[in-house]
PDB file of N, CA and C in Angstrom:
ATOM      1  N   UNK A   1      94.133 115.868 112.918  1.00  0.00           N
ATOM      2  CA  UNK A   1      94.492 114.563 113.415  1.00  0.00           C
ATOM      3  C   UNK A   1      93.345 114.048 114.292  1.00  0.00           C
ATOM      4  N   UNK A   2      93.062 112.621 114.550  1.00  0.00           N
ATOM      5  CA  UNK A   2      91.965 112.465 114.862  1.00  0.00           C
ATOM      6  C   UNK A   2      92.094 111.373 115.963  1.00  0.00           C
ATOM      7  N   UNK A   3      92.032 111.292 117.175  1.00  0.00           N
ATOM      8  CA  UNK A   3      92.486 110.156 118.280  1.00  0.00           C
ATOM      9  C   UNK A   3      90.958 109.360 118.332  1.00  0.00           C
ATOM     10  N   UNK A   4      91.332 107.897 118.529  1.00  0.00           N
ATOM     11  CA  UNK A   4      90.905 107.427 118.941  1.00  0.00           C
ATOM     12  C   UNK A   4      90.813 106.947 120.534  1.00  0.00           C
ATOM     13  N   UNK A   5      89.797 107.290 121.551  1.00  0.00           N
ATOM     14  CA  UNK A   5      90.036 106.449 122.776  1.00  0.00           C
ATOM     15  C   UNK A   5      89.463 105.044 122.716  1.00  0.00           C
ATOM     16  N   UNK A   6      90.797 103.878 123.081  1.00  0.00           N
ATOM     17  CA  UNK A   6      90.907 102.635 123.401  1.00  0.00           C
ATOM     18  C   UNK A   6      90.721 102.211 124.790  1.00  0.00           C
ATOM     19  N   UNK A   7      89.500 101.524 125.318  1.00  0.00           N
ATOM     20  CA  UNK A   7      89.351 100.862 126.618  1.00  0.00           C
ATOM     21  C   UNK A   7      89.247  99.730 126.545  1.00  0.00           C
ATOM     22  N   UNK A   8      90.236  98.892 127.415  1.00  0.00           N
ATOM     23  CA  UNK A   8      90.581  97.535 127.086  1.00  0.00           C
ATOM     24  C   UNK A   8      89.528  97.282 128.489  1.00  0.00           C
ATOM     25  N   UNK A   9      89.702  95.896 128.824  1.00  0.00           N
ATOM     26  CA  UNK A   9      89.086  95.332 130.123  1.00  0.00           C
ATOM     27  C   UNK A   9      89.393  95.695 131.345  1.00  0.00           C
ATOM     28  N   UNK A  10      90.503  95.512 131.194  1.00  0.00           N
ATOM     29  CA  UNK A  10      91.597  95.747 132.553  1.00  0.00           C
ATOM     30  C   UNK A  10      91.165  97.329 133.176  1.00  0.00           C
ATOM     31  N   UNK A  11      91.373  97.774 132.296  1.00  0.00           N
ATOM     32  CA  UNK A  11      90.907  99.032 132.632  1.00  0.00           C
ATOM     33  C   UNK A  11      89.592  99.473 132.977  1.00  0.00           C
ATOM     34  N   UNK A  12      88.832  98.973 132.182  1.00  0.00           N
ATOM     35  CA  UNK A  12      87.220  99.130 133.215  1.00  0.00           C
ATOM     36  C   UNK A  12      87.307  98.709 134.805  1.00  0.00           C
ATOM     37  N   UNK A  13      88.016  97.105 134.675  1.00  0.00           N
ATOM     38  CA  UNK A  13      88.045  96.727 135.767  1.00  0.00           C
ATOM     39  C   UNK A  13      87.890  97.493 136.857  1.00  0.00           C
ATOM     40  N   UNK A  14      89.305  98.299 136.639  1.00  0.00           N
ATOM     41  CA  UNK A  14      90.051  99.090 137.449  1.00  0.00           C
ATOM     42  C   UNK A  14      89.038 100.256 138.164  1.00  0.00           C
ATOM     43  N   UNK A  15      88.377 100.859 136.632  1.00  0.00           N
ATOM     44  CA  UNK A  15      87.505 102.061 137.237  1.00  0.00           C
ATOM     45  C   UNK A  15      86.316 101.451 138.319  1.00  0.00           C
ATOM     46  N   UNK A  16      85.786 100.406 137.523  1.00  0.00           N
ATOM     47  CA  UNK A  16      84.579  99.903 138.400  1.00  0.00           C
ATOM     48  C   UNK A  16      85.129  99.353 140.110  1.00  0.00           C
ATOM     49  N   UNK A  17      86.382  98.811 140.116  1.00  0.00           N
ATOM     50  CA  UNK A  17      86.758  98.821 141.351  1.00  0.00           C
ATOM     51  C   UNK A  17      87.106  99.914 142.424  1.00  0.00           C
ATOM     52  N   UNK A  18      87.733 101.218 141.421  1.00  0.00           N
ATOM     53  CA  UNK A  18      87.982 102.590 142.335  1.00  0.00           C
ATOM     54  C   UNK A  18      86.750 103.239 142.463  1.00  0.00           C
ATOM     55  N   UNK A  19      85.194 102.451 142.065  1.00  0.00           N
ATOM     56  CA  UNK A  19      84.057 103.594 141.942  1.00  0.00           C
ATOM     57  C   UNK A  19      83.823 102.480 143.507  1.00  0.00           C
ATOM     58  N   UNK A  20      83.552 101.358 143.019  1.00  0.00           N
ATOM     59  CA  UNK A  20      83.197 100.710 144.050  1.00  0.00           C
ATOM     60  C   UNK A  20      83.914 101.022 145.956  1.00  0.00           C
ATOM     61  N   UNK A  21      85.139 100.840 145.713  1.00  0.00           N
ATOM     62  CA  UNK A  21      86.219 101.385 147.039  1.00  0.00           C
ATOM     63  C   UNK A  21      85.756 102.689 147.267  1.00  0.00           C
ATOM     64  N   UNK A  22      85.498 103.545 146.382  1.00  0.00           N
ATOM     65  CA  UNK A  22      85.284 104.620 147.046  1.00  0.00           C
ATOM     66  C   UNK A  22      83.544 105.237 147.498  1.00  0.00           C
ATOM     67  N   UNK A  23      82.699 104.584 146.979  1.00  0.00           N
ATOM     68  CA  UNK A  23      81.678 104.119 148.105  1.00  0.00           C
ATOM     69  C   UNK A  23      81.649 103.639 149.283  1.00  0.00           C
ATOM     70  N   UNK A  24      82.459 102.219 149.162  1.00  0.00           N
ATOM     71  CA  UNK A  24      82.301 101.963 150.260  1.00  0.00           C
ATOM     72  C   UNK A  24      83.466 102.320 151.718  1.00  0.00           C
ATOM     73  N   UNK A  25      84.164 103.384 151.160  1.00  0.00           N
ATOM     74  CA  UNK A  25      85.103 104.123 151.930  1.00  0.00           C
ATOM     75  C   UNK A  25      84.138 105.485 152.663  1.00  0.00           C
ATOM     76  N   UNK A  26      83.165 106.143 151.565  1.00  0.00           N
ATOM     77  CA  UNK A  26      82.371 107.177 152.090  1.00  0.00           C
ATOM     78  C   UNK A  26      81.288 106.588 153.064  1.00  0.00           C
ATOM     79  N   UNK A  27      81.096 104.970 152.793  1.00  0.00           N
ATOM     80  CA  UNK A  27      79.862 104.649 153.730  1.00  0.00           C
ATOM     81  C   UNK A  27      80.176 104.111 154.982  1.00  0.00           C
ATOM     82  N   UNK A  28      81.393 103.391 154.859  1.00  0.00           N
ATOM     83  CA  UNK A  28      82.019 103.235 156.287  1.00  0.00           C
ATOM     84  C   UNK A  28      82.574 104.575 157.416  1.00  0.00           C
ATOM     85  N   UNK A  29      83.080 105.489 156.502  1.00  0.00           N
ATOM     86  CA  UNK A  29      83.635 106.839 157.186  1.00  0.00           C
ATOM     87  C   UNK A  29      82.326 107.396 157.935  1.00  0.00           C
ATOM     88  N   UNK A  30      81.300 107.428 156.899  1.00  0.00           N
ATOM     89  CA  UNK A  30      79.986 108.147 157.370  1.00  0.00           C
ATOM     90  C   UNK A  30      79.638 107.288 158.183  1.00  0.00           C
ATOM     91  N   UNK A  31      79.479 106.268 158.205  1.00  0.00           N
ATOM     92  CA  UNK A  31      78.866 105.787 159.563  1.00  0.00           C
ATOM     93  C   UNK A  31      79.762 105.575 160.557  1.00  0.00           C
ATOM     94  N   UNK A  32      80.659 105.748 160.947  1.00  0.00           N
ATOM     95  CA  UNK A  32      81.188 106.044 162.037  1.00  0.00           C
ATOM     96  C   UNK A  32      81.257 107.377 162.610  1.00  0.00           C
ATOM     97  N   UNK A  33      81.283 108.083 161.256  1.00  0.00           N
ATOM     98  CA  UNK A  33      81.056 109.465 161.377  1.00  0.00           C
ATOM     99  C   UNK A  33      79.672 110.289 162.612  1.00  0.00           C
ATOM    100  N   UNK A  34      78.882 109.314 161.828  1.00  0.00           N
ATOM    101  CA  UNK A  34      77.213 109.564 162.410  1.00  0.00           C
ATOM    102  C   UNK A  34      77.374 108.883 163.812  1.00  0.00           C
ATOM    103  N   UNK A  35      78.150 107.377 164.269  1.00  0.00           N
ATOM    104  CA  UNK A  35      78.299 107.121 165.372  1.00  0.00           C
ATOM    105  C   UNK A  35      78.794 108.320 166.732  1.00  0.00           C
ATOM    106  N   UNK A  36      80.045 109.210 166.165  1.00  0.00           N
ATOM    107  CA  UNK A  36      80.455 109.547 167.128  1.00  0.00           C
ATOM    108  C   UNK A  36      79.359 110.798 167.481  1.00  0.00           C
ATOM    109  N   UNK A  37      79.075 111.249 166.335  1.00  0.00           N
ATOM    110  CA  UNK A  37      77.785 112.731 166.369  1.00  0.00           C
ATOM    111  C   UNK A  37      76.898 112.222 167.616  1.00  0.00           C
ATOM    112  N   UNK A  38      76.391 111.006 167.369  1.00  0.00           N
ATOM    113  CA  UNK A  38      74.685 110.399 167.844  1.00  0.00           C
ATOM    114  C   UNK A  38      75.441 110.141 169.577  1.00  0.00           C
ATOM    115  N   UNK A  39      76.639 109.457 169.783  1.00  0.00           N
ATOM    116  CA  UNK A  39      77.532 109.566 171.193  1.00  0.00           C
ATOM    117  C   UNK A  39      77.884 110.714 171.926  1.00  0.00           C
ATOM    118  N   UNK A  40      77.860 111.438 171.290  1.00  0.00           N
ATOM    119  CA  UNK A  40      77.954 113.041 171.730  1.00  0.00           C
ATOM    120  C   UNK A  40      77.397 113.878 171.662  1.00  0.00           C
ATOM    121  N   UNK A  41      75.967 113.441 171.236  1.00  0.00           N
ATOM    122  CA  UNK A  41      74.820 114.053 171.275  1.00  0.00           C
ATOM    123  C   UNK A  41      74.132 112.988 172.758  1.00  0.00           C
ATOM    124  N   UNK A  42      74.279 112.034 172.966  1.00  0.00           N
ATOM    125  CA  UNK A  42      73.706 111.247 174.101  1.00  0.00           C
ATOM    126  C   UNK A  42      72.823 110.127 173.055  1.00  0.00           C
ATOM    127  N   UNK A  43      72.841 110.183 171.482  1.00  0.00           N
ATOM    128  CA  UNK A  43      71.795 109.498 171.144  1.00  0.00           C
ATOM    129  C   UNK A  43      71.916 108.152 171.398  1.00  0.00           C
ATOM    130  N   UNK A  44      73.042 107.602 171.239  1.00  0.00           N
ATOM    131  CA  UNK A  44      73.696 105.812 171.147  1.00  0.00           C
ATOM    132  C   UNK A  44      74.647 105.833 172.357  1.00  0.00           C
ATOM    133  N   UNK A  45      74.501 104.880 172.749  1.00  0.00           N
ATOM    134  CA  UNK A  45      75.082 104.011 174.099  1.00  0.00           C
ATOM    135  C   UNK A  45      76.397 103.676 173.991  1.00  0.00           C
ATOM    136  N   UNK A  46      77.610 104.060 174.296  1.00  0.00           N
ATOM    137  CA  UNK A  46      78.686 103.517 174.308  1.00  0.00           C
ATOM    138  C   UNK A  46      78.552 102.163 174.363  1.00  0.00           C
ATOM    139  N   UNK A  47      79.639 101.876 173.210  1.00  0.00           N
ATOM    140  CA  UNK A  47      79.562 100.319 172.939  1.00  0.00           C
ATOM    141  C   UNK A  47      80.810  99.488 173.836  1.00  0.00           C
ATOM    142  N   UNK A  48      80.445  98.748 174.842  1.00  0.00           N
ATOM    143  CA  UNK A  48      80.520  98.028 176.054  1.00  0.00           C
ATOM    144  C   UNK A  48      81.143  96.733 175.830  1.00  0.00           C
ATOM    145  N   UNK A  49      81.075  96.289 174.450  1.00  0.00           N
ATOM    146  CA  UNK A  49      81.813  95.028 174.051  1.00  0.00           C
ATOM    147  C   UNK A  49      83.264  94.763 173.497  1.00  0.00           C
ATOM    148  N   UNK A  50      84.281  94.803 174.273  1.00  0.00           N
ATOM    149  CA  UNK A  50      85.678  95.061 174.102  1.00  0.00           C
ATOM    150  C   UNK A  50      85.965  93.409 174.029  1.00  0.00           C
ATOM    151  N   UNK A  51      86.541  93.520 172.878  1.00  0.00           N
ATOM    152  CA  UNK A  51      87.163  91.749 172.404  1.00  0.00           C
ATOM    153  C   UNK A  51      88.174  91.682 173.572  1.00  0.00           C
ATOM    154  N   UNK A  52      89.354  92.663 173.805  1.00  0.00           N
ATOM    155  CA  UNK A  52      90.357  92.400 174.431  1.00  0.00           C
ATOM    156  C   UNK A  52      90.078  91.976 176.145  1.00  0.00           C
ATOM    157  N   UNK A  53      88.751  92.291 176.399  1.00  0.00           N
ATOM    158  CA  UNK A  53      88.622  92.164 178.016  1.00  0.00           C
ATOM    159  C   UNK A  53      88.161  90.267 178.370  1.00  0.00           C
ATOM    160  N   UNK A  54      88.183  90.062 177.518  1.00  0.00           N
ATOM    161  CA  UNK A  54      87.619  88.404 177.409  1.00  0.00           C
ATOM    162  C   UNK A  54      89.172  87.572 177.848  1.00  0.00           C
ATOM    163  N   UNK A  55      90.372  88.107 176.745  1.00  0.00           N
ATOM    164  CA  UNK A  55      91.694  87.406 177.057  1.00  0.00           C
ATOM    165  C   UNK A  55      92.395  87.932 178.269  1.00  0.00           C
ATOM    166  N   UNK A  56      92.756  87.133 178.835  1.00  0.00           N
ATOM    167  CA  UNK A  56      93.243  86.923 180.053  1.00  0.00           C
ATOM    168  C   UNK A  56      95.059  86.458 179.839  1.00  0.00           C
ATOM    169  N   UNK A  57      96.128  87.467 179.722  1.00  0.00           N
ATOM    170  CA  UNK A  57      97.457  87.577 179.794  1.00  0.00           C
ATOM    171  C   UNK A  57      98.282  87.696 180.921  1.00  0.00           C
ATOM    172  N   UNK A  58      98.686  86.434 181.204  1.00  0.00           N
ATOM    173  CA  UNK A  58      99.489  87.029 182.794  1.00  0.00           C
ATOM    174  C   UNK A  58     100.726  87.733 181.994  1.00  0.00           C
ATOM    175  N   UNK A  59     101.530  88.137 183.266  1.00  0.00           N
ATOM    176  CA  UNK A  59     102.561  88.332 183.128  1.00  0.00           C
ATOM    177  C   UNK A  59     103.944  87.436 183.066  1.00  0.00           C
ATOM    178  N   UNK A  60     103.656  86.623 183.574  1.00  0.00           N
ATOM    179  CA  UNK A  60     104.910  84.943 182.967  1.00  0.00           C
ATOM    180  C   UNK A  60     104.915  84.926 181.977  1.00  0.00           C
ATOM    181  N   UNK A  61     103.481  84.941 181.502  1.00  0.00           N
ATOM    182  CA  UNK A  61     103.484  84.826 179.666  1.00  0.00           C
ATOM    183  C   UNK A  61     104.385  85.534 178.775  1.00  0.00           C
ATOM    184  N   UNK A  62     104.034  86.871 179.296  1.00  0.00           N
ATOM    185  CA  UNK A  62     105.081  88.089 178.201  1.00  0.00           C
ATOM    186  C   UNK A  62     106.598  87.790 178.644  1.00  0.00           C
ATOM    187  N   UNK A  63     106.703  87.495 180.140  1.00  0.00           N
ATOM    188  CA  UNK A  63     107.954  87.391 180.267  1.00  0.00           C
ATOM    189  C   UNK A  63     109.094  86.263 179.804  1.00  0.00           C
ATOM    190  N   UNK A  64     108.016  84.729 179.938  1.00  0.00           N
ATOM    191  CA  UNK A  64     108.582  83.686 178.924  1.00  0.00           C
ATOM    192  C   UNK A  64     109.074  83.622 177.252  1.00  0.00           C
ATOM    193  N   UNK A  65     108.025  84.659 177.007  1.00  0.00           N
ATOM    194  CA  UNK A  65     107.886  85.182 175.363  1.00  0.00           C
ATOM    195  C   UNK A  65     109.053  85.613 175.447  1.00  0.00           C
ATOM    196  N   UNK A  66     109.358  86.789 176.070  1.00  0.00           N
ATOM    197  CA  UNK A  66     110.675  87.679 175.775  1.00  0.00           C
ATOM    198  C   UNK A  66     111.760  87.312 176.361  1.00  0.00           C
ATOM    199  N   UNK A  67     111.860  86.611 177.093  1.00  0.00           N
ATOM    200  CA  UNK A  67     113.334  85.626 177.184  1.00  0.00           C
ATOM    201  C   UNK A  67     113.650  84.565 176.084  1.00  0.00           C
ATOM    202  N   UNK A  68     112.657  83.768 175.652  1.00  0.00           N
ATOM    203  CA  UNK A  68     112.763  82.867 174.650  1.00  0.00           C
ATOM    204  C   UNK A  68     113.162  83.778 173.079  1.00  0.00           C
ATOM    205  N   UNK A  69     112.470  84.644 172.899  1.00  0.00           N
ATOM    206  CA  UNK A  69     112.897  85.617 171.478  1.00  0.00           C
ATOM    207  C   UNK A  69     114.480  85.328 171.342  1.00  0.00           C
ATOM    208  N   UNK A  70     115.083  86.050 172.573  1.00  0.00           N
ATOM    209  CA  UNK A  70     116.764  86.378 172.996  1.00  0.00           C
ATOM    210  C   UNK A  70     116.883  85.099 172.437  1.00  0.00           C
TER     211      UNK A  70
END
């Protein structure tokens, strides 16, 4: 008996997208990877730029929020 393998489009698609994701899953991992090594080796500078320290939240705020939810 003799099979033929059938590859439609969809299916390349698919592979060329799981080859692609999984590059760029090994190159993001690795470089963070290499970040924390080079931080704990003393090589790179703790990074000092925190988005969250810019916003400014009182406390009325959360508390208006969570009475109004109720």
């Amino acid at each position: 008996m003799h099979h033929l393998l059938y590859f439609d489009p969809g299916l390349g698609a698919m592979i060329i997208q799981a080859i692609i994701a999984a590059v760029a899953g090994v190159v993001l991992f690795s470089k963070n990877l290499m970040y924390k090594i080079k931080l704990f080796l003393g090589l790179a500078k703790p990074m000092e730029d925190d988005v969250f320290d810019d916003i400014e939240v009182k406390d009325s705020d959360t508390e208006n929020r969570n009475s109004s939810e109720r």
